[in-house]
C-alpha atoms as a PDB file:
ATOM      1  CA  UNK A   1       0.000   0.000   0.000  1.00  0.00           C
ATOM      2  CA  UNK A   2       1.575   3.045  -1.030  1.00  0.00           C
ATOM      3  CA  UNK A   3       1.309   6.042   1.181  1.00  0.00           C
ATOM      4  CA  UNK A   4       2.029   9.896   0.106  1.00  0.00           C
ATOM      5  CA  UNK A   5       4.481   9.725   3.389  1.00  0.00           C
ATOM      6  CA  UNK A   6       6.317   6.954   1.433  1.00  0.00           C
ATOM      7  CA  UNK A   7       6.067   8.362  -1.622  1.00  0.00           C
ATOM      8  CA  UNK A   8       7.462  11.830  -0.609  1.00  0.00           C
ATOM      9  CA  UNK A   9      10.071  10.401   1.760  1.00  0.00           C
ATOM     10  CA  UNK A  10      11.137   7.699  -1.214  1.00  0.00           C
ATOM     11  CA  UNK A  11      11.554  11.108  -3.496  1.00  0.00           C
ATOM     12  CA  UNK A  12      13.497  13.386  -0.923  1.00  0.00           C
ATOM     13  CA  UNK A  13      15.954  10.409  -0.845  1.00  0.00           C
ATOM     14  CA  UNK A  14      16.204   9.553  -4.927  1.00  0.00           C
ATOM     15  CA  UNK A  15      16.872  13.299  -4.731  1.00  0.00           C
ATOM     16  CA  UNK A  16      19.752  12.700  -2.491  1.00  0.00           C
ATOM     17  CA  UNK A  17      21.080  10.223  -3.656  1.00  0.00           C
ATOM     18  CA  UNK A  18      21.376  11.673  -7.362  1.00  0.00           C
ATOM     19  CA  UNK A  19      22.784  14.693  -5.413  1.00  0.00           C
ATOM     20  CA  UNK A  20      25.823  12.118  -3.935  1.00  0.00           C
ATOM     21  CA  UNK A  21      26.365  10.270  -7.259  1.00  0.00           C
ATOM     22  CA  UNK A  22      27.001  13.794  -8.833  1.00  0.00           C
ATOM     23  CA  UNK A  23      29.311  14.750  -6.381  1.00  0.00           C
ATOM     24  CA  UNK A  24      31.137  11.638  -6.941  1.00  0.00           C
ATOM     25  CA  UNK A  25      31.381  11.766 -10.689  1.00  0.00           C
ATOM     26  CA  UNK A  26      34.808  12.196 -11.608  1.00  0.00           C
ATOM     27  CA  UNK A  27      36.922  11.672  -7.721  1.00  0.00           C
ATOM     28  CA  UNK A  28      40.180  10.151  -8.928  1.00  0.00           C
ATOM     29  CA  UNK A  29      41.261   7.312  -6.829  1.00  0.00           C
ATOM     30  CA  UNK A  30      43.928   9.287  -5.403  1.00  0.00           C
ATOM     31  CA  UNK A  31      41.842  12.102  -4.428  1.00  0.00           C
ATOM     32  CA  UNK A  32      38.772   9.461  -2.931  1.00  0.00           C
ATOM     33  CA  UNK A  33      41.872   8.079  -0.468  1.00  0.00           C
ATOM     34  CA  UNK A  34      43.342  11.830   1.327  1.00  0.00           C
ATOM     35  CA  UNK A  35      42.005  13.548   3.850  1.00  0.00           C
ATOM     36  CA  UNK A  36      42.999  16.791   5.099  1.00  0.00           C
ATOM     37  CA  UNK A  37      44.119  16.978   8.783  1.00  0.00           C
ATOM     38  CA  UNK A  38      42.119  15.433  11.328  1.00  0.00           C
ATOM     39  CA  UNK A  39      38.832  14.736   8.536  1.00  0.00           C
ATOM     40  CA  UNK A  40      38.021  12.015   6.899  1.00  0.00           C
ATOM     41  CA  UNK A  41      38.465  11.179   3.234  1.00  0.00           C
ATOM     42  CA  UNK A  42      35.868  10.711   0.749  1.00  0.00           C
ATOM     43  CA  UNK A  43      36.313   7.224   0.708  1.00  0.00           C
ATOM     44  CA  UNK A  44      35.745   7.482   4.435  1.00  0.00           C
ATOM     45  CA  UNK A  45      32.696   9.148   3.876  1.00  0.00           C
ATOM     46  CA  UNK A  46      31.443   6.889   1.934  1.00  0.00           C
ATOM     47  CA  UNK A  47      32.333   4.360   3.839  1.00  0.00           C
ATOM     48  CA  UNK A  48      30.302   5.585   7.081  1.00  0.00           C
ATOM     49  CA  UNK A  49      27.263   6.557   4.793  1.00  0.00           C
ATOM     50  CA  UNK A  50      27.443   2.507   3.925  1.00  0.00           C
ATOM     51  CA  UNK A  51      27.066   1.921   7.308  1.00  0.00           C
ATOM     52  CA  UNK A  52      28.351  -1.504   8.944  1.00  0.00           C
ATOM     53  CA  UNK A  53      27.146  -4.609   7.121  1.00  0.00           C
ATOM     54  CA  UNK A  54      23.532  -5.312   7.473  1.00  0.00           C
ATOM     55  CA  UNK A  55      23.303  -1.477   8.130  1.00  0.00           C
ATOM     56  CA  UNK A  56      19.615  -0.114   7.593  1.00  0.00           C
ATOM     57  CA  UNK A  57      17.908  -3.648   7.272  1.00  0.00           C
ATOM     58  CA  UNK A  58      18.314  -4.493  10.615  1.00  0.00           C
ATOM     59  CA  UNK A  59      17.151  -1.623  12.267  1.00  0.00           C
ATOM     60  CA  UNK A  60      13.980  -1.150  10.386  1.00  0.00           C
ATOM     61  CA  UNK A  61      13.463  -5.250  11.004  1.00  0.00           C
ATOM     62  CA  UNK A  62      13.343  -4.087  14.628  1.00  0.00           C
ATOM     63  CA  UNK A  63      10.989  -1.523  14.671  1.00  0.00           C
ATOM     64  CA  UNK A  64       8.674  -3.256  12.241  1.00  0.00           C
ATOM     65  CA  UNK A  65       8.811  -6.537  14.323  1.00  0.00           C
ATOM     66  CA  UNK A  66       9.845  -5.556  17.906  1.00  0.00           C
ATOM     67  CA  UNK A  67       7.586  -3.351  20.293  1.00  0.00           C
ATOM     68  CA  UNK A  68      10.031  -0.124  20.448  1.00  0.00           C
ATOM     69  CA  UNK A  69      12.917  -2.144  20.485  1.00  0.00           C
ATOM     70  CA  UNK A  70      16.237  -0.682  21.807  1.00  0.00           C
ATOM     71  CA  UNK A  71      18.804  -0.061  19.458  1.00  0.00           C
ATOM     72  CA  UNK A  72      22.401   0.695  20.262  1.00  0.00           C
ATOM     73  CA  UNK A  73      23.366   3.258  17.788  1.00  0.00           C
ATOM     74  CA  UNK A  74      26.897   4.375  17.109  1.00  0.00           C
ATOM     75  CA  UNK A  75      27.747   7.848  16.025  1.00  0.00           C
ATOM     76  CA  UNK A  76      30.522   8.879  13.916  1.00  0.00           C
ATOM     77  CA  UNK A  77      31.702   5.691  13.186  1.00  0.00           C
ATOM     78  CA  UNK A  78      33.396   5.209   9.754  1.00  0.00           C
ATOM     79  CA  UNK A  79      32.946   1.307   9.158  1.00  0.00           C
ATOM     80  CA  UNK A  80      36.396   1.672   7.021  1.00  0.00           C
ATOM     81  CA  UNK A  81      37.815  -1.360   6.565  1.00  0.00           C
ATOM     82  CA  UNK A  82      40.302  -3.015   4.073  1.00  0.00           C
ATOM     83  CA  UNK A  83      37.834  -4.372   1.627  1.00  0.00           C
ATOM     84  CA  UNK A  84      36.307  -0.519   1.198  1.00  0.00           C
ATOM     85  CA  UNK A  85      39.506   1.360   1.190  1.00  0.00           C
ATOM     86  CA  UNK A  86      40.043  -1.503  -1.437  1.00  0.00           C
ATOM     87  CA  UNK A  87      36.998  -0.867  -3.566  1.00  0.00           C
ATOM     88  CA  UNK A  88      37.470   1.802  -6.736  1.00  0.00           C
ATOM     89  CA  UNK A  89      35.643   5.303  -5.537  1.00  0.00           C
ATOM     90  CA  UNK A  90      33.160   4.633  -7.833  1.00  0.00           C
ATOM     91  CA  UNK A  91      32.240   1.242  -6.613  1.00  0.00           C
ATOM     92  CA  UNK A  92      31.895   2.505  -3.290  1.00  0.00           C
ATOM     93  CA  UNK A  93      29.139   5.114  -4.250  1.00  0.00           C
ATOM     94  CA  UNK A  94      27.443   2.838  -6.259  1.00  0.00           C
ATOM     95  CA  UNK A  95      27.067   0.475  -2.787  1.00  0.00           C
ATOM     96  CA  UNK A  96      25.744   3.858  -0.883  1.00  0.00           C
ATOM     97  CA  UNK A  97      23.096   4.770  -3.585  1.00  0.00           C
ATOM     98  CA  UNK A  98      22.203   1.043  -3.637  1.00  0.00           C
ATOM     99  CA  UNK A  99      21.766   0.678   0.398  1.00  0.00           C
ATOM    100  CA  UNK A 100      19.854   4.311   0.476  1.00  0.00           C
ATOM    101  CA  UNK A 101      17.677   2.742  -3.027  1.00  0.00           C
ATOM    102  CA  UNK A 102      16.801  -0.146  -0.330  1.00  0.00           C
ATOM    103  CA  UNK A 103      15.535   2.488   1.809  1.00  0.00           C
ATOM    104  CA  UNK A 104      13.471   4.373  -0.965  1.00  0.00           C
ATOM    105  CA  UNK A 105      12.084   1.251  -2.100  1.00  0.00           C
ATOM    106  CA  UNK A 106      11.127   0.396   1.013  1.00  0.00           C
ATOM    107  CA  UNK A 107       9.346   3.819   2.277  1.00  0.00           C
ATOM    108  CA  UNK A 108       7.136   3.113  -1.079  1.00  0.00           C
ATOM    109  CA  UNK A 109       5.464  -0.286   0.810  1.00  0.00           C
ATOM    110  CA  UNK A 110       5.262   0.763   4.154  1.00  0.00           C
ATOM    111  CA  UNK A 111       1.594   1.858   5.819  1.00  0.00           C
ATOM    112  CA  UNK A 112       1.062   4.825   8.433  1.00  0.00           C
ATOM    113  CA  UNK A 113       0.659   2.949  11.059  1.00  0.00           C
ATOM    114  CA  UNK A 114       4.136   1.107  10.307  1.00  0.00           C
ATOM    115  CA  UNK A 115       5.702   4.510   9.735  1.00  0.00           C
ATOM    116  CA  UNK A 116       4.457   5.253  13.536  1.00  0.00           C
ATOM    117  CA  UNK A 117       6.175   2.379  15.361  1.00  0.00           C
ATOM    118  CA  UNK A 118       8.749   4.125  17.465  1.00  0.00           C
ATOM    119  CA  UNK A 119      11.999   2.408  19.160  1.00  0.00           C
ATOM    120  CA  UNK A 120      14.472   3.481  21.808  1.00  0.00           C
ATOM    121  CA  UNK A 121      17.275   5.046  20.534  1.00  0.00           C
ATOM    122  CA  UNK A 122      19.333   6.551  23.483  1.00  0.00           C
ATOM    123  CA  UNK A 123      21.750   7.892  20.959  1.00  0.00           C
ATOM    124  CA  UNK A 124      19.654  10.257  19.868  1.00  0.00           C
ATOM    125  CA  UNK A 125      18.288  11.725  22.777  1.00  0.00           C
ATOM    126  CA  UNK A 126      19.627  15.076  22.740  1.00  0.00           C
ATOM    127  CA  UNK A 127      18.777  15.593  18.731  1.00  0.00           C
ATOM    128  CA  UNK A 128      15.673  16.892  17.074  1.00  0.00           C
ATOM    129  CA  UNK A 129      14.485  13.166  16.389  1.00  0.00           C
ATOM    130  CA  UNK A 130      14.388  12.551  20.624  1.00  0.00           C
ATOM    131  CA  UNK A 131      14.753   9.357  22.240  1.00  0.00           C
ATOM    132  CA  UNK A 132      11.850   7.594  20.789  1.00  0.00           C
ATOM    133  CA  UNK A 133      11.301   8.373  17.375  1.00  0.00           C
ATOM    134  CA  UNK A 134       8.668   6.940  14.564  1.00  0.00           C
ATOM    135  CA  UNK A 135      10.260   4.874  11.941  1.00  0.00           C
ATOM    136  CA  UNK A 136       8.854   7.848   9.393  1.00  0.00           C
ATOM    137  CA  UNK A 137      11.186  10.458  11.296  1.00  0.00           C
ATOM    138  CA  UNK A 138      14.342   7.711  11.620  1.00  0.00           C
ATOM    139  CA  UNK A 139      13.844   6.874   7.994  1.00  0.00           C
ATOM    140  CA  UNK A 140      13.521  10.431   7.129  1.00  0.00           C
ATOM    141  CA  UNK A 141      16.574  11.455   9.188  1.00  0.00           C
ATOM    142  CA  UNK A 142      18.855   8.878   7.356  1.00  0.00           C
ATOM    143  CA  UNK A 143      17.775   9.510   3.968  1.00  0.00           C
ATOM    144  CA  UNK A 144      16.995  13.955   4.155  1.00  0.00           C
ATOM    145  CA  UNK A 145      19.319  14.852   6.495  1.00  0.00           C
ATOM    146  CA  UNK A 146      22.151  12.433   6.968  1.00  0.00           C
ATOM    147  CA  UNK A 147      22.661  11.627   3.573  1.00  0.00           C
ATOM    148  CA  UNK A 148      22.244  15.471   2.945  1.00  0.00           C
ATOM    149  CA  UNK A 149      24.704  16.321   5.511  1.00  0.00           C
ATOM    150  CA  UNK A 150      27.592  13.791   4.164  1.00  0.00           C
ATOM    151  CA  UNK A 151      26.971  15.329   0.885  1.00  0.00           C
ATOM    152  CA  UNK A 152      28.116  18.533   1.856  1.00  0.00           C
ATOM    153  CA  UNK A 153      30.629  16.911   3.846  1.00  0.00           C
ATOM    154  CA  UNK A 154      31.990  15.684   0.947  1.00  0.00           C
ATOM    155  CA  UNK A 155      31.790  18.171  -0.911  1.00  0.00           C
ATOM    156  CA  UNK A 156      33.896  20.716   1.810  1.00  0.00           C
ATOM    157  CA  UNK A 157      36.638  17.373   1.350  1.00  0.00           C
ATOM    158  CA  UNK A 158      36.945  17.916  -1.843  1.00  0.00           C
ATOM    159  CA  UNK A 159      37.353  21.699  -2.356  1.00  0.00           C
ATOM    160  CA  UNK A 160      39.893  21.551   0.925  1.00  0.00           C
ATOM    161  CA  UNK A 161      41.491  18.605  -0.958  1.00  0.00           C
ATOM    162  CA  UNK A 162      41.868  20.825  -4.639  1.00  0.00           C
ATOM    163  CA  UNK A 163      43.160  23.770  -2.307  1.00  0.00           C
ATOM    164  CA  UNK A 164      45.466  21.621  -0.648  1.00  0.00           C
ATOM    165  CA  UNK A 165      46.798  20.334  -3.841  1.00  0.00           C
ATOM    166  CA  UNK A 166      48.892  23.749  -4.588  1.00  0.00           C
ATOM    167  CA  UNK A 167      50.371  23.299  -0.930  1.00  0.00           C
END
């Protein structure tokens, strides 16, 4: 059953994620593997956006099957390992815009009352989502604002990266 929720959410992320794959277009190899001082590299970026393995799957699982489940989120973790530093730029993007696809796809079939289930995330607390928030507002927090965030993210890496080049 598709919902307008759904279908506005699963737009807002296509959005993003056409956003992302444009900002990846063209990152040399080199360039996808720096980082300036202290910040991450694209690949990094990526990387985290990717999430660990299983990433979005098993946390909508438990909300749609769990009554507000608990779920130990970890912020600011980069999931970089040696199989993604590995991986060509491109390849790596192509897995992000696949995983947040998943999520598009998936806002499409879910009902209201679905996007209403809520879990316990003490992670995020102290942000605008609170400590218990609806699937709807998780799923729209991943794919609006997180992805949206990275983006730019990425997109200061790369300009500090081209300035740093004349260095």
């Amino acid at each position: 059953m598709t919902t307008a929720t759904g279908n506005q959410l699963a737009k807002d992320i296509r959005q993003n994620i056409a956003d992302l794959q444009a900002v990846c277009q063209g990152i040399d190899e080199g360039t996808a593997s720096r980082a300036p001082t202290n910040r991450w590299s694209p690949k990094e970026i990526l990387s985290h956006l990717l999430g660990q393995e299983g990433g979005h799957d098993m946390v909508v699982k438990a909300y749609l099957e769990e009554d507000t489940p608990t779920l130990d989120l970890k912020a600011e973790q980069t999931y970089f390992s040696e199989k993604r530093a590995a991986m060509p730029v491109a390849e790596l993007c192509a897995a992000v815009a696949a995983r947040y696809e998943q999520l598009a796809a998936l806002a499409t079939t879910l009902t209201e009352e679905q996007f209403a289930r809520k879990a316990r995330i003490p992670m995020l607390k102290d942000s605008p989502l609170g400590e218990y928030p609806t699937l709807e507002s998780l799923l729209g927090g991943l794919g609006r604002y997180h992805l949206q965030s990275h983006i730019e993210h990425l997109r200061e890496i790369l300009s500090e990266l081209e300035a740093s080049k004349g260095d």
